[in-house]
N, C-alpha and C. Protein backbone atom coordinates (compact mmCIF):
# COMPACT_ATOMS: atom_id res chain seq x y z
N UNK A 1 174.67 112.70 57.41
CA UNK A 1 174.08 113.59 58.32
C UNK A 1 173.26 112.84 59.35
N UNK A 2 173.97 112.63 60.40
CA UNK A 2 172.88 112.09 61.80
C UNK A 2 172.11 113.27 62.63
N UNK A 3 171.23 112.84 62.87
CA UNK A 3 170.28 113.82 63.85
C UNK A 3 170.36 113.38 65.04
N UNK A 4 170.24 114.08 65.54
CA UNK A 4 170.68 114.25 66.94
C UNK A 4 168.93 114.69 67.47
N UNK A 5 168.47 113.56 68.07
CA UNK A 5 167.28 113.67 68.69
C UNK A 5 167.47 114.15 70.43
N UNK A 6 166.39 115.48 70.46
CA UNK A 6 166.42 115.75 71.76
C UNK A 6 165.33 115.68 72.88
N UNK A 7 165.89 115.04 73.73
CA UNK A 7 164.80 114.23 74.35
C UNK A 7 163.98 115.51 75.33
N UNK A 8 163.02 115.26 75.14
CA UNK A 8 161.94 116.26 76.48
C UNK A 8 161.98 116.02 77.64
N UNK A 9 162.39 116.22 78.92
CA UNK A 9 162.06 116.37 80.23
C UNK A 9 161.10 115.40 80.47
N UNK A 10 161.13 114.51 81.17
CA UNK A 10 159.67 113.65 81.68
C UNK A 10 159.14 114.54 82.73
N UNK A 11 158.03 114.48 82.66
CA UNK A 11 157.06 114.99 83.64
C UNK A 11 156.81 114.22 84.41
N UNK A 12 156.49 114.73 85.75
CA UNK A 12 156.21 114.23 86.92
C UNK A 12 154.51 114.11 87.05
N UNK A 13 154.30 113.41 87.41
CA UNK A 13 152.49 113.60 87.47
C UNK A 13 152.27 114.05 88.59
N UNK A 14 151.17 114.76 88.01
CA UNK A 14 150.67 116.18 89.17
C UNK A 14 149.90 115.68 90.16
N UNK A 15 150.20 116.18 90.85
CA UNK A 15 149.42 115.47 92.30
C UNK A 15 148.13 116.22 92.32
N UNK A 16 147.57 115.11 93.10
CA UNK A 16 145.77 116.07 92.87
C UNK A 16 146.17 117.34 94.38
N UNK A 17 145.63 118.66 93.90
CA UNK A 17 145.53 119.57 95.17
C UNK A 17 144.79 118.36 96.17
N UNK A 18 145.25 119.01 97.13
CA UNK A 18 144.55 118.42 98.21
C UNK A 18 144.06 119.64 98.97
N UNK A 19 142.67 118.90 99.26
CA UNK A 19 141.39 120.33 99.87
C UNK A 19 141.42 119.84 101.35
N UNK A 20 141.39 120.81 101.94
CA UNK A 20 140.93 120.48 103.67
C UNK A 20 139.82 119.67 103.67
N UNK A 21 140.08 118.63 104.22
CA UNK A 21 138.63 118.25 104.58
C UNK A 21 137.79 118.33 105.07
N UNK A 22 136.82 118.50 105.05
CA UNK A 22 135.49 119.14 106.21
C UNK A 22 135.03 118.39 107.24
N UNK A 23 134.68 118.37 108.01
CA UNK A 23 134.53 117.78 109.50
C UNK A 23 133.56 117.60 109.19
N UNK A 24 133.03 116.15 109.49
CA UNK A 24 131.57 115.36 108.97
C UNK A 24 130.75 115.45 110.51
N UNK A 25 129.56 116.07 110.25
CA UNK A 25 128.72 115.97 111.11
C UNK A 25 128.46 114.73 111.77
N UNK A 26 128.50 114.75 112.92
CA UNK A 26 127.81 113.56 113.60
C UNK A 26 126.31 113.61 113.41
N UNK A 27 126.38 111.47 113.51
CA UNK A 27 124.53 111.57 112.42
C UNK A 27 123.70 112.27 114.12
N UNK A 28 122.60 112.62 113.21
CA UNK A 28 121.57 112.99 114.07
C UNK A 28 120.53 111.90 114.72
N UNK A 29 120.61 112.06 115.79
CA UNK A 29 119.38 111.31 116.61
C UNK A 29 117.93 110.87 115.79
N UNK A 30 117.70 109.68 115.67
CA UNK A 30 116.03 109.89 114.74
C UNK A 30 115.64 108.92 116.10
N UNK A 31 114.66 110.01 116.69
CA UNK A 31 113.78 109.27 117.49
C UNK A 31 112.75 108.34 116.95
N UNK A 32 112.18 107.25 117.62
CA UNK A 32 111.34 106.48 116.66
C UNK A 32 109.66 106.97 117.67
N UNK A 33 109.21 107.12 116.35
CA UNK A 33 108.05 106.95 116.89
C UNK A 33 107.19 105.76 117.52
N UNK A 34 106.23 106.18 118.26
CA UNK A 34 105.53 104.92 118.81
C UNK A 34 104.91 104.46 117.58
N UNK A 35 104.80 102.98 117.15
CA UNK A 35 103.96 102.50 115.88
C UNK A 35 102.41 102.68 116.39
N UNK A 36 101.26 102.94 115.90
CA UNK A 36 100.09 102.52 116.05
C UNK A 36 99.86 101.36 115.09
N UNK A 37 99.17 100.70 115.84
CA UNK A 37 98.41 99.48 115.54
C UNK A 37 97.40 99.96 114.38
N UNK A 38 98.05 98.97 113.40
CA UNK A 38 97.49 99.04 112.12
C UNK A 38 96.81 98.48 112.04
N UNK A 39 95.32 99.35 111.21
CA UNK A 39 94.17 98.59 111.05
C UNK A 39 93.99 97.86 110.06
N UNK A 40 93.00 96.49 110.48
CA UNK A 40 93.41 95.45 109.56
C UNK A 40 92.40 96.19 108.45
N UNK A 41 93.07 95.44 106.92
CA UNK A 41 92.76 96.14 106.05
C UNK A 41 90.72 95.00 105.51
N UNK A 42 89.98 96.03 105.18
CA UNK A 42 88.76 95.36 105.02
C UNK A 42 89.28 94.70 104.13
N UNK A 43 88.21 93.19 103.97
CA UNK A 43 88.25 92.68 102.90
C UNK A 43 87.05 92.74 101.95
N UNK A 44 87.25 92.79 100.90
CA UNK A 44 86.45 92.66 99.58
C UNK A 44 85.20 91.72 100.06
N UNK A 45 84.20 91.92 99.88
CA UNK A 45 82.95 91.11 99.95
C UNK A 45 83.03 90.59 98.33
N UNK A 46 82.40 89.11 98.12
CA UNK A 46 81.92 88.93 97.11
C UNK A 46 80.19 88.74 97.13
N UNK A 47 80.15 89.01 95.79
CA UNK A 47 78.56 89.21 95.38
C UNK A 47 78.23 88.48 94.48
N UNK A 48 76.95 87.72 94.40
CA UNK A 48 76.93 86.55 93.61
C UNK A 48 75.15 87.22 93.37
N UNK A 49 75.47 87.26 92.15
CA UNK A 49 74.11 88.15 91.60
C UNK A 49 73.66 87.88 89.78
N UNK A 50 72.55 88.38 89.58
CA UNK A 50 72.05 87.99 88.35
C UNK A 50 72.24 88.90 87.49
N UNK A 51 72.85 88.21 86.38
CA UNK A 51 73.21 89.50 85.10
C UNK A 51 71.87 89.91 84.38
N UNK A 52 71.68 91.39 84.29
CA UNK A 52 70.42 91.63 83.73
C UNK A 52 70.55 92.22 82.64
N UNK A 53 71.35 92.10 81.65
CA UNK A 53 72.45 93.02 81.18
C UNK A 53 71.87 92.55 79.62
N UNK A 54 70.37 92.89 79.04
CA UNK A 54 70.16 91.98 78.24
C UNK A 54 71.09 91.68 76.72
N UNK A 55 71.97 93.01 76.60
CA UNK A 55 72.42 92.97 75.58
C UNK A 55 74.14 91.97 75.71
N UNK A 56 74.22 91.33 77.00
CA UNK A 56 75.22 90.78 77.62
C UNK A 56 74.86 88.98 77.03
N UNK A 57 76.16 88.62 76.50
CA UNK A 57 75.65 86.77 76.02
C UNK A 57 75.19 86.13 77.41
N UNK A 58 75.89 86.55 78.73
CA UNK A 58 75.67 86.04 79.50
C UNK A 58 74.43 86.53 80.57
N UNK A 59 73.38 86.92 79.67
CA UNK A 59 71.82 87.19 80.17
C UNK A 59 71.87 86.37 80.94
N UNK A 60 70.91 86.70 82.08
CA UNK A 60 70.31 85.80 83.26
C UNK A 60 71.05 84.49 83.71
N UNK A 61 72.62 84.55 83.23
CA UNK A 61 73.06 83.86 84.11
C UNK A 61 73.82 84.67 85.54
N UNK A 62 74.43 84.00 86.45
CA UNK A 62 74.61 83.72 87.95
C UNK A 62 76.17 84.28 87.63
N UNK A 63 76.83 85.27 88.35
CA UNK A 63 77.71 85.86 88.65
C UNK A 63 78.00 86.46 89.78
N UNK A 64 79.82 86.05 89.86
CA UNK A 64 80.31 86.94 90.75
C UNK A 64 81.27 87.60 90.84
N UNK A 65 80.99 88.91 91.75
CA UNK A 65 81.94 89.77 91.64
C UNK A 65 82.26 90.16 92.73
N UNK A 66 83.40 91.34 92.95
CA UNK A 66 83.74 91.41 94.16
C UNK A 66 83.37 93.02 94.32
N UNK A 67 82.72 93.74 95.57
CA UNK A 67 81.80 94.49 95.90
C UNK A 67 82.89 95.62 95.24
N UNK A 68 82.44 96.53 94.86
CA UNK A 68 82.73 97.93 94.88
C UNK A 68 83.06 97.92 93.33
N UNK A 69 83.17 96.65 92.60
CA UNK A 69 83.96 96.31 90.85
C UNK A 69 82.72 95.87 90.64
N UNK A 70 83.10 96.25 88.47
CA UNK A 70 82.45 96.34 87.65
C UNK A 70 82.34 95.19 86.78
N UNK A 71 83.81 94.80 87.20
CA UNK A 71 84.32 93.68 86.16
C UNK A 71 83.73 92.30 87.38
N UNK A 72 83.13 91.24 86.17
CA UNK A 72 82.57 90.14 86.77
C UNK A 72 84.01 89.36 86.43
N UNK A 73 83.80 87.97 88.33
CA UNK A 73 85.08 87.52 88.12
C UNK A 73 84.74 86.03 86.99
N UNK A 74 83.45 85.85 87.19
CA UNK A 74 82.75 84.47 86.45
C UNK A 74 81.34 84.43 86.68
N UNK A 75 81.25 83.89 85.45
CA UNK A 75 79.82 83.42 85.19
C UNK A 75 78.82 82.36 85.17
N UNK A 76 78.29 82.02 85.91
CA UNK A 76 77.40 80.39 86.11
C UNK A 76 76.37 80.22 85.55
N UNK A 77 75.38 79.02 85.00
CA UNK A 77 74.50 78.75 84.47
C UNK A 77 73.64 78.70 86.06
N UNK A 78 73.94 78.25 87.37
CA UNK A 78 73.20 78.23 88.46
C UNK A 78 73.76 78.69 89.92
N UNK A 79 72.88 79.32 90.47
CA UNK A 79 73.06 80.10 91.45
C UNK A 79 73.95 79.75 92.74
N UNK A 80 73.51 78.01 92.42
CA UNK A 80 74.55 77.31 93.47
C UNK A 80 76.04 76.86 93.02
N UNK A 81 75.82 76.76 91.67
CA UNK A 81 77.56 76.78 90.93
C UNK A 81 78.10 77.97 92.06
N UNK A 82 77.71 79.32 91.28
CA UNK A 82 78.27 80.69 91.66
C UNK A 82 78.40 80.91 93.05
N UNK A 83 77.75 80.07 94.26
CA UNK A 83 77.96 80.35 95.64
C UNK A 83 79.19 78.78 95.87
N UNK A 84 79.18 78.07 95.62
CA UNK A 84 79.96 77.02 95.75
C UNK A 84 81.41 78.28 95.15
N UNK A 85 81.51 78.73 94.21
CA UNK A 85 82.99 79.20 93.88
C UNK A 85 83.07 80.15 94.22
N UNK A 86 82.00 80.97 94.98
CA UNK A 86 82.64 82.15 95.57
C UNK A 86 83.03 81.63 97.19
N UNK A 87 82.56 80.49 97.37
CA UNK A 87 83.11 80.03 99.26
C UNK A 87 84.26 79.72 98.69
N UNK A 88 84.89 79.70 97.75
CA UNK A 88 86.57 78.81 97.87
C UNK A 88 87.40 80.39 97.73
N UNK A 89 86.63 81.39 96.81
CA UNK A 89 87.45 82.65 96.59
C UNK A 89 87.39 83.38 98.11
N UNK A 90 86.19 83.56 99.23
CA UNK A 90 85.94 84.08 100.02
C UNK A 90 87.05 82.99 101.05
N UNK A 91 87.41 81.72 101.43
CA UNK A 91 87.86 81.24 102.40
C UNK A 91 89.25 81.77 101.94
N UNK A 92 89.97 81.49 100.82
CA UNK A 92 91.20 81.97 100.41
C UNK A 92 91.66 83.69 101.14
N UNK A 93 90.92 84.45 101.25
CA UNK A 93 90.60 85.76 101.11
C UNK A 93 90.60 86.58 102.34
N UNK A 94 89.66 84.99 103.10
CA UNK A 94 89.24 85.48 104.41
C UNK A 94 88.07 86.95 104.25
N UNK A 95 87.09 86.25 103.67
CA UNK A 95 86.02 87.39 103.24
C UNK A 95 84.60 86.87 103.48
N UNK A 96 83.77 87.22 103.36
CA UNK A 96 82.62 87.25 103.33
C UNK A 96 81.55 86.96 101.37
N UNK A 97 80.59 86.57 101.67
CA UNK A 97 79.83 86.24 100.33
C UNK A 97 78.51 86.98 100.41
N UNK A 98 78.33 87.52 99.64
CA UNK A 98 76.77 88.57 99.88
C UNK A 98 76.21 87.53 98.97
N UNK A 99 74.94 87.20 99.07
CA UNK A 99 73.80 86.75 97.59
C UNK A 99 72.86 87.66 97.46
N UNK A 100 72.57 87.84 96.47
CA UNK A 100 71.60 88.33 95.88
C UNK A 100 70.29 87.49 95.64
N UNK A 101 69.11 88.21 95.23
CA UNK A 101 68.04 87.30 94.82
C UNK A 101 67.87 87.75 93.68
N UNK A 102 66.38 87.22 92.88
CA UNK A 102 66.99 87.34 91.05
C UNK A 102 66.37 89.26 91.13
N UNK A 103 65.53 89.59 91.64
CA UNK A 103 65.45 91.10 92.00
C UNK A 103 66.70 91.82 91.95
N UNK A 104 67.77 91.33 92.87
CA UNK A 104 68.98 92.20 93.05
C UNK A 104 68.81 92.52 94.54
N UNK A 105 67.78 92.05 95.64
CA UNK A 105 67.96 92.43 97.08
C UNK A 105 68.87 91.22 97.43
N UNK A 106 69.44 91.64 98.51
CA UNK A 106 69.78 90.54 99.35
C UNK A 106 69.47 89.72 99.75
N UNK A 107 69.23 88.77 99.62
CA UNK A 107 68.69 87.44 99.98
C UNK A 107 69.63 86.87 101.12
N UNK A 108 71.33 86.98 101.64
CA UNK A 108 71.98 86.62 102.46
C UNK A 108 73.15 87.30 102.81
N UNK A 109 73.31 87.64 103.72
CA UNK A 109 74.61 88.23 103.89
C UNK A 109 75.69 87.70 105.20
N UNK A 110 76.72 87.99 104.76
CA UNK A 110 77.93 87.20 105.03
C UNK A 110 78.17 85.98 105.66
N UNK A 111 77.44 85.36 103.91
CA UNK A 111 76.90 83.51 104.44
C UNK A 111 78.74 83.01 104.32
């Protein structure tokens, strides 16, 4: 007994519909605005001031920070350490150095 295999029709592969295509807008005009002159951005003052902070290890030593922050960037045993390393952070920066006196007034500004 042979069988007699019957073969299926091959299929044709279906073509994708094809959709009208839509007519692409032409881009739109972007006028440019005039730029204004951007203002240069302030820089950070540093402040070189005395920690009074008694419960702080670093009591009554010489710190600096940068104006408007909480966080000190370093701490000195002398007042002229702390102005010597804030002129290298301030020239980098292009900034200014406030001092303090051991009160907390100003003693100099934008030495």
């Amino acid at each position: 007994m042979s069988q007699v295999r019957k073969s299926k029709p091959k299929e044709e592969p279906k073509k994708a519909a094809s959709k009208p295509q839509a007519k692409k807008a032409a881009p739109k005009k972007v006028e440019k605005k005039k730029e204004e002159p951007k203002a240069k951005p302030v820089n950070q003052k540093y402040h070189i001031s005395q920690n009074k902070d008694e419960k702080s290890e670093f009591y009554n030593q010489w710190r600096v920070r940068k104006s408007g922050s909480d966080k000190t960037i370093k701490f000195f045993k002398t007042q002229k350490e702390a102005i010597d390393y804030a002129k290298g952070l301030a020239k980098n920066a292009d900034s200014d150095i406030v001092i303090h006196k051991t009160d907390g007034k100003i003693r100099k500004q934008k030495y």
